[in-house]
C-alpha atoms as a PDB file:
ATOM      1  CA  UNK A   1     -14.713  23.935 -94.054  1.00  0.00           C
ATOM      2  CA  UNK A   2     -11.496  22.775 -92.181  1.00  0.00           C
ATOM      3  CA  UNK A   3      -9.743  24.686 -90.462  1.00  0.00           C
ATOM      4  CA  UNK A   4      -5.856  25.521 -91.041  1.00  0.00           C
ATOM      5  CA  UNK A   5      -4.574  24.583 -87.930  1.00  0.00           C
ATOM      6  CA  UNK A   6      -5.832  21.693 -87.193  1.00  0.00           C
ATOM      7  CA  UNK A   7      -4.416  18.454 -85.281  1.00  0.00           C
ATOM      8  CA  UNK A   8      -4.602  15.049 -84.913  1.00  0.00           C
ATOM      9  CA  UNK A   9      -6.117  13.166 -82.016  1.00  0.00           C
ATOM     10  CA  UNK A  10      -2.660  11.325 -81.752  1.00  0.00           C
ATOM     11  CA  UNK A  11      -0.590  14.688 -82.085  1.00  0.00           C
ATOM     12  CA  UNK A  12      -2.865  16.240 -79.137  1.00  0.00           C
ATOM     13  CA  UNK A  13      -2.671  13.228 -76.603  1.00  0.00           C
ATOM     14  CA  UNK A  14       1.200  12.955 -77.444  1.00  0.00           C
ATOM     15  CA  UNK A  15       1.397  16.204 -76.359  1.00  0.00           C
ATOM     16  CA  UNK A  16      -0.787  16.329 -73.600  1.00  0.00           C
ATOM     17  CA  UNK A  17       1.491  13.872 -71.980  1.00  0.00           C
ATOM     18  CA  UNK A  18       4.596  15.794 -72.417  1.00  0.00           C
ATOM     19  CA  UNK A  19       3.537  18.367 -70.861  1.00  0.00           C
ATOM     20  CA  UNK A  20       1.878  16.146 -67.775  1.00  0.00           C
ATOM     21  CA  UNK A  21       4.839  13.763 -66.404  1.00  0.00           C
ATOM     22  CA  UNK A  22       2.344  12.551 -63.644  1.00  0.00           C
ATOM     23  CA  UNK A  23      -0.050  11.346 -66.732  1.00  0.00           C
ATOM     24  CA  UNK A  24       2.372   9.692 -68.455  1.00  0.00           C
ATOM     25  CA  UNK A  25       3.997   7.782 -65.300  1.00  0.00           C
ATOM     26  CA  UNK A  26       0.355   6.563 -64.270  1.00  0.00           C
ATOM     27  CA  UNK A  27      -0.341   5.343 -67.674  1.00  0.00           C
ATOM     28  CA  UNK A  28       2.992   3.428 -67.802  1.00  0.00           C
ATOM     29  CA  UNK A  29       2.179   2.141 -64.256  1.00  0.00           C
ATOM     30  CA  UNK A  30      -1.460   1.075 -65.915  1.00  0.00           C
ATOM     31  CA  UNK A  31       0.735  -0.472 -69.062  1.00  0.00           C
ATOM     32  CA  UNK A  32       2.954  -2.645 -66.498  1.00  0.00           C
ATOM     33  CA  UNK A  33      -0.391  -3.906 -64.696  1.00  0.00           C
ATOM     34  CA  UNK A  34      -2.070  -4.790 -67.464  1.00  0.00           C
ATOM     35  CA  UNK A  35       0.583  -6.445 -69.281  1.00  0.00           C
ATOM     36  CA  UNK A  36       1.910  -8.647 -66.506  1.00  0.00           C
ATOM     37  CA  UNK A  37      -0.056 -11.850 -67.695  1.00  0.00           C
ATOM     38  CA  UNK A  38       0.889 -11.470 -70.928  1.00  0.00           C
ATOM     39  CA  UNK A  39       4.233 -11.219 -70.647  1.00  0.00           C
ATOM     40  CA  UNK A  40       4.980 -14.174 -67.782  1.00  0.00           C
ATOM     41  CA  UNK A  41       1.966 -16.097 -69.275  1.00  0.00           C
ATOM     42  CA  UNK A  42      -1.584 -17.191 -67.973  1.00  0.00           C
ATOM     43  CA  UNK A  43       0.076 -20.266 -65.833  1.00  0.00           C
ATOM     44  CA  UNK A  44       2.517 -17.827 -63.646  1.00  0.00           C
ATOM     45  CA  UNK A  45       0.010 -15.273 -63.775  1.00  0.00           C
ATOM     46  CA  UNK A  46      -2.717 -17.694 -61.956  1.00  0.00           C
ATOM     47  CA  UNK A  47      -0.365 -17.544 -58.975  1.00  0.00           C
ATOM     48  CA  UNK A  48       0.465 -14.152 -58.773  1.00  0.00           C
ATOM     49  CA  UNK A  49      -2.536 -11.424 -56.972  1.00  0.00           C
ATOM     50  CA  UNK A  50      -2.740  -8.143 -55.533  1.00  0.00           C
ATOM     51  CA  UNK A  51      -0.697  -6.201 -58.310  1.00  0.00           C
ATOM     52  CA  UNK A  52       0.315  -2.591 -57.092  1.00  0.00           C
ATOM     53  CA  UNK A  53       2.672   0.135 -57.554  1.00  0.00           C
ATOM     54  CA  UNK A  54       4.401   2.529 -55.106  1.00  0.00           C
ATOM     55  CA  UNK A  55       7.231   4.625 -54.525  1.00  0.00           C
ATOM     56  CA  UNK A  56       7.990   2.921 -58.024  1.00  0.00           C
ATOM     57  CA  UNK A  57       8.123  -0.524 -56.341  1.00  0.00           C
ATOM     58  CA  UNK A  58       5.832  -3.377 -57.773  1.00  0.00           C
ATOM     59  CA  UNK A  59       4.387  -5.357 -55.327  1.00  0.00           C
ATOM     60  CA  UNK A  60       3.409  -8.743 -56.025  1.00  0.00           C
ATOM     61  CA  UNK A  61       1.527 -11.819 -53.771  1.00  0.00           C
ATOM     62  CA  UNK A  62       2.728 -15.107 -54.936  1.00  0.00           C
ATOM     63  CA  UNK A  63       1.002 -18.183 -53.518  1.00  0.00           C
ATOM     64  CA  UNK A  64       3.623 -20.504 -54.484  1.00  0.00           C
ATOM     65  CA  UNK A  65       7.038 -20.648 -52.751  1.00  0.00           C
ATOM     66  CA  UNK A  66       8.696 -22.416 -55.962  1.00  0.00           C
ATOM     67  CA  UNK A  67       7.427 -19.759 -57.987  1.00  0.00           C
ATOM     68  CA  UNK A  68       8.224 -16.556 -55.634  1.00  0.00           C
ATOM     69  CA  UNK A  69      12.038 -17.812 -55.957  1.00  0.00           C
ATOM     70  CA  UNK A  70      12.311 -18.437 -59.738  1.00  0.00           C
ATOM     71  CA  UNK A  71      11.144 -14.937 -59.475  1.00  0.00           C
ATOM     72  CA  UNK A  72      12.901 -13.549 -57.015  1.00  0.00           C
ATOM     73  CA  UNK A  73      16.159 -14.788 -59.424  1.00  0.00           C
ATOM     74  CA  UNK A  74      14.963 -13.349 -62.390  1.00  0.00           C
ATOM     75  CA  UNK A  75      13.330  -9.990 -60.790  1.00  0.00           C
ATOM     76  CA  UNK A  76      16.621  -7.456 -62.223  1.00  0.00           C
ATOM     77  CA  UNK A  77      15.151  -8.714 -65.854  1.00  0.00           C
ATOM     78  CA  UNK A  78      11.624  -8.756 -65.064  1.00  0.00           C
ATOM     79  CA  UNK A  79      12.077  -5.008 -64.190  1.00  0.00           C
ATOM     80  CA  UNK A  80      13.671  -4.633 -67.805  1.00  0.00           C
ATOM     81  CA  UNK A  81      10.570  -6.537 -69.592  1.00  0.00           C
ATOM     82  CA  UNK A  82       8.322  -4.511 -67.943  1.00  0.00           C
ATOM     83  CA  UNK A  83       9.806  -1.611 -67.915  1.00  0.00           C
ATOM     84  CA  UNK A  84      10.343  -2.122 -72.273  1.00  0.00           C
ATOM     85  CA  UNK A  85       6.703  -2.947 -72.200  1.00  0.00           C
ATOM     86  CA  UNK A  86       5.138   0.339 -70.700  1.00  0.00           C
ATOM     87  CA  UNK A  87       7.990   1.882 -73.032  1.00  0.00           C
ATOM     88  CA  UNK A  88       9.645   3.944 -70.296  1.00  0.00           C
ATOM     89  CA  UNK A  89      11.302   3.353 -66.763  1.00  0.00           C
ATOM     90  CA  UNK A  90       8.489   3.052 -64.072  1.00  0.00           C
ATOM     91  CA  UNK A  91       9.978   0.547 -62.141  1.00  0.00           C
ATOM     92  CA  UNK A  92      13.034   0.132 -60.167  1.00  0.00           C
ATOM     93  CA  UNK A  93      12.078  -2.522 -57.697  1.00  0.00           C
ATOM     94  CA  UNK A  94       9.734  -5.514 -57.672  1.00  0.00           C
ATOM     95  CA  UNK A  95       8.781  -7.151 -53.966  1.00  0.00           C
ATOM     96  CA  UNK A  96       7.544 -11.099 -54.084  1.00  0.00           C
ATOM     97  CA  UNK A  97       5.202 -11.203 -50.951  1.00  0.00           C
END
């Protein structure tokens, strides 16, 4: 027998994460992580180590001096890509070490 009020697994989780802000900002944090080789690519991605976030800063080692200032240049719409990608503002800084 089912029950009348049941719910989805989706409905529950969406919920869930409504309710917990600091949930939903880590997961977007682990979204941003995760997706920073596939959105600048395997090649720039090679280069880059040591991925963290804090204080909503992303901090980033770059091996490569060319590389850290094409980046450096394009860092106000990195921050938009990956900000679109985790599908809300995590964020608002990015530091090239």
């Amino acid at each position: 027998m089912r029950k009348k009020n049941t719910e989805s697994i989706g409905e529950v989780m969406q919920q869930f994460f409504a309710e917990n802000e600091v949930f939903k900002k880590k997961l977007g944090e682990n979204r941003i992580l995760n997706g920073w080789a596939e959105l600048l690519g395997a090649s720039i991605a090679s280069y880059t180590t040591n991925l963290y976030i804090r204080n909503s800063i992303l901090h980033v080692h770059v091996s490569s001096s060319v590389l850290r200032s094409e980046l450096i240049i394009n860092r106000y719409n990195l921050i938009k890509r990956l900000n679109k990608h985790a599908g809300m503002e995590v964020i608002k800084d990015i530091a090239f070490k």
